[in-house]
C-alpha atoms as a PDB file:
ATOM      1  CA  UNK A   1      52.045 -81.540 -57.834  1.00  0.00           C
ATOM      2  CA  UNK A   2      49.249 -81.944 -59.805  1.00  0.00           C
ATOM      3  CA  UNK A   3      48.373 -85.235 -58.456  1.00  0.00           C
ATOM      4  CA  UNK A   4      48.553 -83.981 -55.016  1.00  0.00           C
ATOM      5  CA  UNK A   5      46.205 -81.211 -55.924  1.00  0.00           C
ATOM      6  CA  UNK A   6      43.430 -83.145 -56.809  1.00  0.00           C
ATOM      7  CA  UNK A   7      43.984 -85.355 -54.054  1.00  0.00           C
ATOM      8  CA  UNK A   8      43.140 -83.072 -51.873  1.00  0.00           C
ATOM      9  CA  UNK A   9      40.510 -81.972 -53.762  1.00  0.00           C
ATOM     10  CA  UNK A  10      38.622 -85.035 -53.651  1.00  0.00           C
ATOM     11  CA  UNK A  11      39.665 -85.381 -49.931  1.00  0.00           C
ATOM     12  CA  UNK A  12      37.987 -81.755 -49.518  1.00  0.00           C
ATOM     13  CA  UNK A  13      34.573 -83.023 -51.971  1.00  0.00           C
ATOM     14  CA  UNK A  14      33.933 -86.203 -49.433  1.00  0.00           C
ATOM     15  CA  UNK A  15      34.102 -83.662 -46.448  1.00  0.00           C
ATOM     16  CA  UNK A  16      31.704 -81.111 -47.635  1.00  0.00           C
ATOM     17  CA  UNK A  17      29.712 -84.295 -48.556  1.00  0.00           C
ATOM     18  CA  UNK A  18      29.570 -85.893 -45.159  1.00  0.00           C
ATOM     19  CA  UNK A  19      29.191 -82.907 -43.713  1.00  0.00           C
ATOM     20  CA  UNK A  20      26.280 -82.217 -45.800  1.00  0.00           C
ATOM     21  CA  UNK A  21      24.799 -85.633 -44.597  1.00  0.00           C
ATOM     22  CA  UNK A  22      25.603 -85.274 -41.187  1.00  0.00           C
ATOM     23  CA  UNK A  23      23.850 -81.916 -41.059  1.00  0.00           C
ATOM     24  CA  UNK A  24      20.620 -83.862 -42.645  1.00  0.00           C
ATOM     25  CA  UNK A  25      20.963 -87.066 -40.495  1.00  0.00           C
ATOM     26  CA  UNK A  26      20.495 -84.614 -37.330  1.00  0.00           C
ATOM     27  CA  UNK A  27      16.874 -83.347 -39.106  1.00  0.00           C
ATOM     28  CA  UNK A  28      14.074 -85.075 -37.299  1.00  0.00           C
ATOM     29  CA  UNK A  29      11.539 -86.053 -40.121  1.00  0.00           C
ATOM     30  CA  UNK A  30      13.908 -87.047 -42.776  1.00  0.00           C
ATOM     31  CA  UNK A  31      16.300 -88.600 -39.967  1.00  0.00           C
ATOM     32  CA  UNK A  32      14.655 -92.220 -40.984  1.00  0.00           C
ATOM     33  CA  UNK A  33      16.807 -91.861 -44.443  1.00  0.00           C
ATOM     34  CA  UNK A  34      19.756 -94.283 -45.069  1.00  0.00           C
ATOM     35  CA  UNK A  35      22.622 -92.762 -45.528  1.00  0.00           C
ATOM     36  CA  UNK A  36      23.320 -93.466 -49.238  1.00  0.00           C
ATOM     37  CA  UNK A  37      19.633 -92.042 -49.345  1.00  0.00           C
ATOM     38  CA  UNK A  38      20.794 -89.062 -47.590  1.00  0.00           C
ATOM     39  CA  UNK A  39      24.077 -88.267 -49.919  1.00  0.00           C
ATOM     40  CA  UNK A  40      22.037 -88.236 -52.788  1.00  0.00           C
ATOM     41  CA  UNK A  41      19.812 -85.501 -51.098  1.00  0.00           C
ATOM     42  CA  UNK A  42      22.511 -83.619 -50.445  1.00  0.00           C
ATOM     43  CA  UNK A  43      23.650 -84.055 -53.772  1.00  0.00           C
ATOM     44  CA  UNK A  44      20.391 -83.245 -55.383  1.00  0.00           C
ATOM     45  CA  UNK A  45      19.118 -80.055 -53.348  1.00  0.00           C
ATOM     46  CA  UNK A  46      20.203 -76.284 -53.585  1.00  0.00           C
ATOM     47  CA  UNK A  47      21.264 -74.748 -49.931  1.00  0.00           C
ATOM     48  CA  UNK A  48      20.306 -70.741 -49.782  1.00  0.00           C
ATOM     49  CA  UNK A  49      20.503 -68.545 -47.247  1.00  0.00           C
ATOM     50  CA  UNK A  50      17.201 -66.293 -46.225  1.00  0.00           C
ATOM     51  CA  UNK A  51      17.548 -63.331 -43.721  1.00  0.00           C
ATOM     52  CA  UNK A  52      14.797 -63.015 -40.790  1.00  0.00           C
ATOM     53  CA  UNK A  53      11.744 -61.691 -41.842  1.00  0.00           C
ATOM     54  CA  UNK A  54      12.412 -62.196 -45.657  1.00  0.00           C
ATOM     55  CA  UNK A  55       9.526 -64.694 -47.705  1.00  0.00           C
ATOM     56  CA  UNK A  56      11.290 -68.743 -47.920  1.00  0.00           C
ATOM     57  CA  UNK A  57       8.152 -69.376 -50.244  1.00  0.00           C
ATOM     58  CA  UNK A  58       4.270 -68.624 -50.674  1.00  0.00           C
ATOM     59  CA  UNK A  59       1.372 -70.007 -52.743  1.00  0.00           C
ATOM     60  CA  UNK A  60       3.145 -68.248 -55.692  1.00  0.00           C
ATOM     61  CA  UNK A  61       5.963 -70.797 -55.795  1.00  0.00           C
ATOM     62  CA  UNK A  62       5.702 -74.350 -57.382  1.00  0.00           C
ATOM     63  CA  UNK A  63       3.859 -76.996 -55.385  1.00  0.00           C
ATOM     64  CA  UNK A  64       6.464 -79.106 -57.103  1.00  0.00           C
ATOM     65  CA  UNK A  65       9.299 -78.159 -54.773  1.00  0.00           C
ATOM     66  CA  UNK A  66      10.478 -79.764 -51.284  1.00  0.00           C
ATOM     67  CA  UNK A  67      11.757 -77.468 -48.940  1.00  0.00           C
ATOM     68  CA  UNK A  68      14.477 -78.486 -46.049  1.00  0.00           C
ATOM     69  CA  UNK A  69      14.942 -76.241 -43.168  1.00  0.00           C
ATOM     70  CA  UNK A  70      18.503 -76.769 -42.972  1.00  0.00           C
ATOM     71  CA  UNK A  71      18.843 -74.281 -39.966  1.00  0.00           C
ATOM     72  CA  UNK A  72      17.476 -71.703 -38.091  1.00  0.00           C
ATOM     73  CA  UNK A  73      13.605 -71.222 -37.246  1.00  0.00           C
ATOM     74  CA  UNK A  74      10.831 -70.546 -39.644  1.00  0.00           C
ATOM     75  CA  UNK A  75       6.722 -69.913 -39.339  1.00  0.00           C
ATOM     76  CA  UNK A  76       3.906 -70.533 -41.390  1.00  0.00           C
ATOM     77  CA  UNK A  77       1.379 -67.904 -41.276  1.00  0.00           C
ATOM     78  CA  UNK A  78      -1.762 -66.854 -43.179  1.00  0.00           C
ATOM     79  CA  UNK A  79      -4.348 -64.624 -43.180  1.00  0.00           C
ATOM     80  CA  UNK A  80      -7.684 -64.634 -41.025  1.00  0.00           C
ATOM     81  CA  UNK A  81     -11.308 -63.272 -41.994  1.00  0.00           C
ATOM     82  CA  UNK A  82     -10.099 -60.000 -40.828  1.00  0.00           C
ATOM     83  CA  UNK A  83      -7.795 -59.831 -43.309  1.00  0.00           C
ATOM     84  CA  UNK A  84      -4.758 -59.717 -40.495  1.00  0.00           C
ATOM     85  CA  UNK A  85      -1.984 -61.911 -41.332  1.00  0.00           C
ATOM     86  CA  UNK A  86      -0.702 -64.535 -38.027  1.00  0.00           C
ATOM     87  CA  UNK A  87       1.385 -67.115 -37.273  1.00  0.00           C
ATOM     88  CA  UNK A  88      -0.280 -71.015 -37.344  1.00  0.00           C
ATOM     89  CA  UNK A  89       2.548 -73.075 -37.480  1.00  0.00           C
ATOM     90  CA  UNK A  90       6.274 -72.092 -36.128  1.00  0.00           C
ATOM     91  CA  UNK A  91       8.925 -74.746 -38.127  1.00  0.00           C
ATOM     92  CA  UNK A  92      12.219 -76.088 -36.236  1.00  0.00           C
ATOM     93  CA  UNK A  93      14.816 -77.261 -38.802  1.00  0.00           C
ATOM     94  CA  UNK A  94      13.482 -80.349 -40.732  1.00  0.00           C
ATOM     95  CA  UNK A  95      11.360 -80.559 -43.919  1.00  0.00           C
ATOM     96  CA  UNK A  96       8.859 -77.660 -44.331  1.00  0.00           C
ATOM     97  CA  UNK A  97       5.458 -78.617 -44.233  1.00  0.00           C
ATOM     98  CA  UNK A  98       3.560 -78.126 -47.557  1.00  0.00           C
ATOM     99  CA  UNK A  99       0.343 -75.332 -47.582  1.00  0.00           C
ATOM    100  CA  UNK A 100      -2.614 -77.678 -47.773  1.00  0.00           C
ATOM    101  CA  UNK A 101      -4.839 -77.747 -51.025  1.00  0.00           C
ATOM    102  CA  UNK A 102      -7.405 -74.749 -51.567  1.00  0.00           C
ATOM    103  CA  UNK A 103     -10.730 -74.549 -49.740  1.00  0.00           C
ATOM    104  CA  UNK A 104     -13.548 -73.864 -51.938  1.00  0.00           C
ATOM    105  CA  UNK A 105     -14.892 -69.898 -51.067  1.00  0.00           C
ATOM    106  CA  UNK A 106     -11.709 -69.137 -48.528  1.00  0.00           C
ATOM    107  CA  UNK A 107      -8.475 -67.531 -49.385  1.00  0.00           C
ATOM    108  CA  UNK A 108      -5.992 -68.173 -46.581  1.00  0.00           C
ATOM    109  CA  UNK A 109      -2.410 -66.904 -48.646  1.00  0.00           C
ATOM    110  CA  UNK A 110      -0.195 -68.783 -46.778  1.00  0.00           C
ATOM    111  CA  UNK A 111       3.427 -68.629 -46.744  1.00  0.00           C
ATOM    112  CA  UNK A 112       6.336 -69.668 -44.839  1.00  0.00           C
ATOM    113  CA  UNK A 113       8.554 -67.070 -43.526  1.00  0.00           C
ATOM    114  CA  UNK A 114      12.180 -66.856 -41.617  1.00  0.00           C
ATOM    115  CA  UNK A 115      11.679 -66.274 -37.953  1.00  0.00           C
ATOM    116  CA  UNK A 116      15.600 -65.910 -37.768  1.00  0.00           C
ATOM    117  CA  UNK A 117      18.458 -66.437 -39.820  1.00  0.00           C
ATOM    118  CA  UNK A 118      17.925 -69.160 -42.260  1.00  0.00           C
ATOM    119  CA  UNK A 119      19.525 -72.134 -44.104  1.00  0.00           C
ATOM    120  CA  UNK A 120      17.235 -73.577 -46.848  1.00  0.00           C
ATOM    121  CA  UNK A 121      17.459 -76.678 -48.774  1.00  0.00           C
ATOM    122  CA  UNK A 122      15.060 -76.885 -51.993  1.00  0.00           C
ATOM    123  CA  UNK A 123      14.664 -79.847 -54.093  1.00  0.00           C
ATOM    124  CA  UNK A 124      11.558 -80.912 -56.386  1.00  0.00           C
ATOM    125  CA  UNK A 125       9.008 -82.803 -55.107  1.00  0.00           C
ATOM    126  CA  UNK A 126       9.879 -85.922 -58.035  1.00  0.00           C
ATOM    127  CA  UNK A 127      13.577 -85.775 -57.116  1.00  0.00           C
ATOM    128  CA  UNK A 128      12.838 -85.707 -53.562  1.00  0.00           C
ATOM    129  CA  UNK A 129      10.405 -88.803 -53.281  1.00  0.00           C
ATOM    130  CA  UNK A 130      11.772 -90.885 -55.927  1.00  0.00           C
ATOM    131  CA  UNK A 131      15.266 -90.402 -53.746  1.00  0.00           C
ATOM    132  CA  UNK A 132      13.132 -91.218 -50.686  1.00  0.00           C
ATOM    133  CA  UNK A 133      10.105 -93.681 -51.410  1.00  0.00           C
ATOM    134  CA  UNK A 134      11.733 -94.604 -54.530  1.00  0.00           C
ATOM    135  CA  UNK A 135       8.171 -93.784 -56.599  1.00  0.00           C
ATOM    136  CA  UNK A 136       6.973 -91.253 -58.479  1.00  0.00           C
ATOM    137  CA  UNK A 137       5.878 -88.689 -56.753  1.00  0.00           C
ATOM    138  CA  UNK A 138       2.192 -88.534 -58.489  1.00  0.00           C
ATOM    139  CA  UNK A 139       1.492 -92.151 -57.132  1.00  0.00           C
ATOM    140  CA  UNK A 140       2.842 -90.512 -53.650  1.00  0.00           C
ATOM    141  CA  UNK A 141       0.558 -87.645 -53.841  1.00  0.00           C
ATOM    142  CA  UNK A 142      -2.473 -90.408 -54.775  1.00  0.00           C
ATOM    143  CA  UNK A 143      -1.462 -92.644 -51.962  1.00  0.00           C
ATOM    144  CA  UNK A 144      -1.409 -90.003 -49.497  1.00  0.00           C
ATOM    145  CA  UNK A 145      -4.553 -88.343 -50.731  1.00  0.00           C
ATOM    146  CA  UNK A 146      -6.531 -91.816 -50.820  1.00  0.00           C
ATOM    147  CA  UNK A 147      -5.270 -93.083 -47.241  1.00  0.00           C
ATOM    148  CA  UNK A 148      -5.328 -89.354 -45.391  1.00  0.00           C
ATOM    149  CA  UNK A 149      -8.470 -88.254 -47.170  1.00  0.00           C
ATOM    150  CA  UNK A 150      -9.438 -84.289 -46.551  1.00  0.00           C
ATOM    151  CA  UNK A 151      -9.019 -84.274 -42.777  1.00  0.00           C
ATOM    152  CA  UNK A 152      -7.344 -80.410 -43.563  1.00  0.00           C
ATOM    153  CA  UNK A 153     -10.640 -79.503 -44.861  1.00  0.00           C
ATOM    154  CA  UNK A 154     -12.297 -80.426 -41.840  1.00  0.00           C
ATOM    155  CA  UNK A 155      -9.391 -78.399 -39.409  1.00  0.00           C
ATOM    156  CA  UNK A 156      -9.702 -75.691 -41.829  1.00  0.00           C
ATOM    157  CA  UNK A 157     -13.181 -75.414 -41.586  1.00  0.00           C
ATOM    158  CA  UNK A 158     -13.856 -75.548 -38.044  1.00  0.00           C
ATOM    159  CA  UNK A 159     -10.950 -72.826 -37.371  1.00  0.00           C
ATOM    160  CA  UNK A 160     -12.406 -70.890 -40.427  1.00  0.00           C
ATOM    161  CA  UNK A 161     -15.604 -71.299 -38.607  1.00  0.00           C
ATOM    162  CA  UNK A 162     -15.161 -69.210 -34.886  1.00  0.00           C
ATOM    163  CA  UNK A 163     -15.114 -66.299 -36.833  1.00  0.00           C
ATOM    164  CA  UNK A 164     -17.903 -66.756 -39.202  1.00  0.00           C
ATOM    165  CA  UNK A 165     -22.179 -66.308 -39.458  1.00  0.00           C
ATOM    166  CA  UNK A 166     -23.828 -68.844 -39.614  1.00  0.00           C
ATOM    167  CA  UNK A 167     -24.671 -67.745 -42.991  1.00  0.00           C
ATOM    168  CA  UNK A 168     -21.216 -67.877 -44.379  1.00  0.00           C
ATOM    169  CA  UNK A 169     -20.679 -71.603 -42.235  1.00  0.00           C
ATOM    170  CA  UNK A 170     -23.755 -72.449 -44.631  1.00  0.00           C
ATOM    171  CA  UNK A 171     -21.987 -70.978 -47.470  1.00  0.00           C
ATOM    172  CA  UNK A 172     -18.956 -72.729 -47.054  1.00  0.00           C
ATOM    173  CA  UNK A 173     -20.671 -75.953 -46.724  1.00  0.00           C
ATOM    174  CA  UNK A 174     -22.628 -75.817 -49.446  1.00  0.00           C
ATOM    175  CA  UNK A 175     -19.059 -74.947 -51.646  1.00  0.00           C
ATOM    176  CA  UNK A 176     -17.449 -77.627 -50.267  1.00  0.00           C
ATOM    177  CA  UNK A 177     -20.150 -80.353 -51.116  1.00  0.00           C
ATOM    178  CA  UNK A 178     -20.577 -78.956 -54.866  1.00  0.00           C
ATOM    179  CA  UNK A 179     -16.759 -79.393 -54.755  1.00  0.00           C
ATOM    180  CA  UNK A 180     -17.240 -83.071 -53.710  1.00  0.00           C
ATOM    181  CA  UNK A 181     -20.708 -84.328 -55.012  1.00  0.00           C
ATOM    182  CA  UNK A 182     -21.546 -81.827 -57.495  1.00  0.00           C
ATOM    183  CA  UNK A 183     -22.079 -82.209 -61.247  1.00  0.00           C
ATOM    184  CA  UNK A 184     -21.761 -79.115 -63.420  1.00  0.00           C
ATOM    185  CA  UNK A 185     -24.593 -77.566 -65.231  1.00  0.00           C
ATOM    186  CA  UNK A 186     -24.102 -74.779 -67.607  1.00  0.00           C
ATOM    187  CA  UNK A 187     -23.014 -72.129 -64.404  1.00  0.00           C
ATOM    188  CA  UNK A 188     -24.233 -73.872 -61.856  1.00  0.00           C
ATOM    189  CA  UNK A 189     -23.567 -77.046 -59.753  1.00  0.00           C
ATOM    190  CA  UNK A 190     -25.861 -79.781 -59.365  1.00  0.00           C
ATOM    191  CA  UNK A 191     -25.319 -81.754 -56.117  1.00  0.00           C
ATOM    192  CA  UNK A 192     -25.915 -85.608 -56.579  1.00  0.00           C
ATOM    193  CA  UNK A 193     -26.725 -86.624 -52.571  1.00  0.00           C
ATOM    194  CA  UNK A 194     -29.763 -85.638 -50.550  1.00  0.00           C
ATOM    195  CA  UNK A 195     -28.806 -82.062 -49.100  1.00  0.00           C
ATOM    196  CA  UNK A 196     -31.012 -82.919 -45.860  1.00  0.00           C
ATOM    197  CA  UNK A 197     -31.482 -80.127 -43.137  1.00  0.00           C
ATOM    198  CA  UNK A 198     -30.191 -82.114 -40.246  1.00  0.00           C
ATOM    199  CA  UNK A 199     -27.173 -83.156 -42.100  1.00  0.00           C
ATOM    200  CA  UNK A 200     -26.199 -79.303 -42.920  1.00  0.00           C
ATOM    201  CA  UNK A 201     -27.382 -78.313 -39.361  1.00  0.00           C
ATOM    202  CA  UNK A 202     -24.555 -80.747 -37.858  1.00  0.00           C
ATOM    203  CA  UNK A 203     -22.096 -79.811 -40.211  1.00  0.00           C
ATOM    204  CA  UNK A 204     -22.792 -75.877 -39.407  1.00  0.00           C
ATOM    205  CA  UNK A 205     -23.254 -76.822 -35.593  1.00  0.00           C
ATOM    206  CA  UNK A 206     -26.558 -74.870 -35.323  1.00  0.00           C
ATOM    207  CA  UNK A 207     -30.315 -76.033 -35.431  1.00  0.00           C
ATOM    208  CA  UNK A 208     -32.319 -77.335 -38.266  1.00  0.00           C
ATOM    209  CA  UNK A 209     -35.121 -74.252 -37.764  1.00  0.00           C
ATOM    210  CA  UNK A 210     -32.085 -71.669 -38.436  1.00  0.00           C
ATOM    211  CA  UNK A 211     -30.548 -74.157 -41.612  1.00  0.00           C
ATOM    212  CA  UNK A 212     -34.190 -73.901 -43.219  1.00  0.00           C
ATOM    213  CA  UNK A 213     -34.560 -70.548 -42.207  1.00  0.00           C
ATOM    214  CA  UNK A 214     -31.214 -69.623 -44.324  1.00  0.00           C
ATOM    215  CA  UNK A 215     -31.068 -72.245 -46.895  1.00  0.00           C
ATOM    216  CA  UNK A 216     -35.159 -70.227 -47.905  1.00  0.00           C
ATOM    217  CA  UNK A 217     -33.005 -66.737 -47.492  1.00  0.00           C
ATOM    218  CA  UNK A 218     -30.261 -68.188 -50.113  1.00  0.00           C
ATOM    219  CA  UNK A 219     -33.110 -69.418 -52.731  1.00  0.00           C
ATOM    220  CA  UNK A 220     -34.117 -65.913 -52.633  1.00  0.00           C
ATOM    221  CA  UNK A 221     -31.046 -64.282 -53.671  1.00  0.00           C
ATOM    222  CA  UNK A 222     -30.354 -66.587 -56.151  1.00  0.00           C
ATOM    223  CA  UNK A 223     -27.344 -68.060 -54.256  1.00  0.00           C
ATOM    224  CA  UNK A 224     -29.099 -71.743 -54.248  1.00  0.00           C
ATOM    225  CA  UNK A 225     -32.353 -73.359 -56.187  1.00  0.00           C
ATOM    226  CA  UNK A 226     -34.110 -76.383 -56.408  1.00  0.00           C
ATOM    227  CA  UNK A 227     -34.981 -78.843 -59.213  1.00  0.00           C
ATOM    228  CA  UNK A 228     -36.722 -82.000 -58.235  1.00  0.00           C
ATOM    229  CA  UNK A 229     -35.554 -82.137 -54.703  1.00  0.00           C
ATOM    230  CA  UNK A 230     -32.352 -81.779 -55.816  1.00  0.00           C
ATOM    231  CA  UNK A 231     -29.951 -79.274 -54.167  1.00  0.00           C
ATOM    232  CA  UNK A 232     -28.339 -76.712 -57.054  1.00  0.00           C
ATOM    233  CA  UNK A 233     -25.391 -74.331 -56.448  1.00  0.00           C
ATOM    234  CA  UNK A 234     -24.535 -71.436 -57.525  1.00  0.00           C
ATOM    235  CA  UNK A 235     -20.593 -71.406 -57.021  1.00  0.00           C
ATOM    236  CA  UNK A 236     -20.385 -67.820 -58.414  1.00  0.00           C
ATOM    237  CA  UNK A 237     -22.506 -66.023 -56.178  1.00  0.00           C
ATOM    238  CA  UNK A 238     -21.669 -67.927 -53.154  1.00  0.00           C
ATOM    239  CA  UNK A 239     -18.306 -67.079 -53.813  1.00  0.00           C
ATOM    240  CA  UNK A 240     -19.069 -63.736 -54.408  1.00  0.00           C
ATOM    241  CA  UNK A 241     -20.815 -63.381 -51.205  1.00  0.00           C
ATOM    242  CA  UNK A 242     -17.900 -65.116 -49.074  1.00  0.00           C
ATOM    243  CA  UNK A 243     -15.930 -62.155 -50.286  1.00  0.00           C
ATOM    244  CA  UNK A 244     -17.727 -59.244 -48.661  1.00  0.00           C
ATOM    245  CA  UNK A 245     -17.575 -58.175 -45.790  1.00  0.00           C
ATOM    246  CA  UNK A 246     -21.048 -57.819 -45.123  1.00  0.00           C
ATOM    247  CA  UNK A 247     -24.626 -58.978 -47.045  1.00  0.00           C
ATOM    248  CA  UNK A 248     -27.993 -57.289 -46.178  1.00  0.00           C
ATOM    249  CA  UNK A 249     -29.955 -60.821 -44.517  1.00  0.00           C
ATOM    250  CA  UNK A 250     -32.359 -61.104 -41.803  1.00  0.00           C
ATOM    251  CA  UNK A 251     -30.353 -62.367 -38.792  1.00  0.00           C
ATOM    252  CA  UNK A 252     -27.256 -61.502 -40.433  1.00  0.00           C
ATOM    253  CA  UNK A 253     -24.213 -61.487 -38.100  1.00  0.00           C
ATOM    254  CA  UNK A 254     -25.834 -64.392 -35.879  1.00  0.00           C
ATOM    255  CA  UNK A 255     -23.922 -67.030 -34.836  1.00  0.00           C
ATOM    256  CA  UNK A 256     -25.750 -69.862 -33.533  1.00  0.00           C
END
């Protein structure tokens, strides 16, 4: 009796297991997955259920977790300048895309949300490439990072941008070089490449007369300075400034 028990409990294990694998092999973006690949997934991840409407993660959670859309329909939605929250990207079953890396002066608070019923998979990110690249996940994240560069930042930017001044485009800018060419100096940020005119002016689609007209406006309140030619930020207060809603300027609320 005993024997025939765990018979068919093992017979019962191997069904929930290749049902958990067949449910995976139909996902499109981890469909490439062998199938020894795709038992240990389903081995390895936790399957939760998450009514419509209800939070599947935010920015709160750990960046060290994959999530699988086992079922259902889920959107990824953030907030705009306005402060209004709206949908950017809606998710059919398949692994979640992660919320890309911060912007320097923008706060978008994303987070994933059920559109319907839901069936979630979660898994850490290690567990999760190691059972699919078979490599750490760090060297993944400096692969991906080296060959894909910031091409987010530039999306983010120019969608950031239809509802900005031209003095907050210039503000963003100037955070996002100090992020990538800037040296720290006590509180402020030194930037090590020529900060040319033209080059900002293309960057913040407008002319070079308006870039020199605001970059002169920001020296003034103390947002930028110069030292030998060379370009100096002052993260805090453009920062500070991204955050209201509104800055005394002449020409302020242009958008050129």
């Amino acid at each position: 009796m005993l024997a025939h028990q765990c018979v068919c409990y093992v017979a019962q294990m191997r069904a929930v297991r290749a049902s958990g694998i067949r449910r995976l092999r139909g996902l499109k973006n981890i469909s490439w997955l062998t199938a020894y690949q795709l038992e240990k997934l389903s081995n390895a991840m936790t399957v939760s259920t998450v009514e419509k409407c209800a939070i599947i993660f935010d920015e709160k959670h750990s960046p060290d977790s994959a999530y699988i859309l086992l079922a259902g329909v889920a959107r990824i939605t953030c907030r705009n300048r306005k402060g209004q929250r709206t949908s950017v990207i809606m998710v059919s079953p398949g692994m979640i895309p992660s919320f890309p890396p911060p912007v320097p002066g923008i706060s978008y608070n994303f987070r994933c949300e059920a559109a319907t019923h839901c069936q979630i998979g979660t898994i850490d990110l290690e567990s999760f490439v190691k059972i699919s690249l078979g490599i750490a996940s760090a060297d993944f994240k400096r692969m991906a990072a080296s060959y894909m560069g910031r091409w987010d930042l530039v999306q983010l930017r120019c969608a950031n941008f239809m509802s900005c001044t031209l003095e907050e485009r210039l503000a963003l800018i100037l955070l996002e070089l100090s992020e990538n060419f800037g040296v720290p100096d006590g509180k402020v940020v030194r930037l090590t490449l020529p900060a040319r005119h033209k080059d900002l002016a293309e960057l913040a689609g407008a002319t070079r007369p308006r870039i020199t007209e605001y970059l002169s406006l920001f020296e003034r309140q103390h947002l930028i300075s110069r030292d030998n030619r060379q370009l100096v930020v002052n993260r805090d207060r453009l920062e500070s400034f991204l955050a209201q809603t509104h800055i005394p300027a002449i020409g302020a609320g242009t958008v050129v």
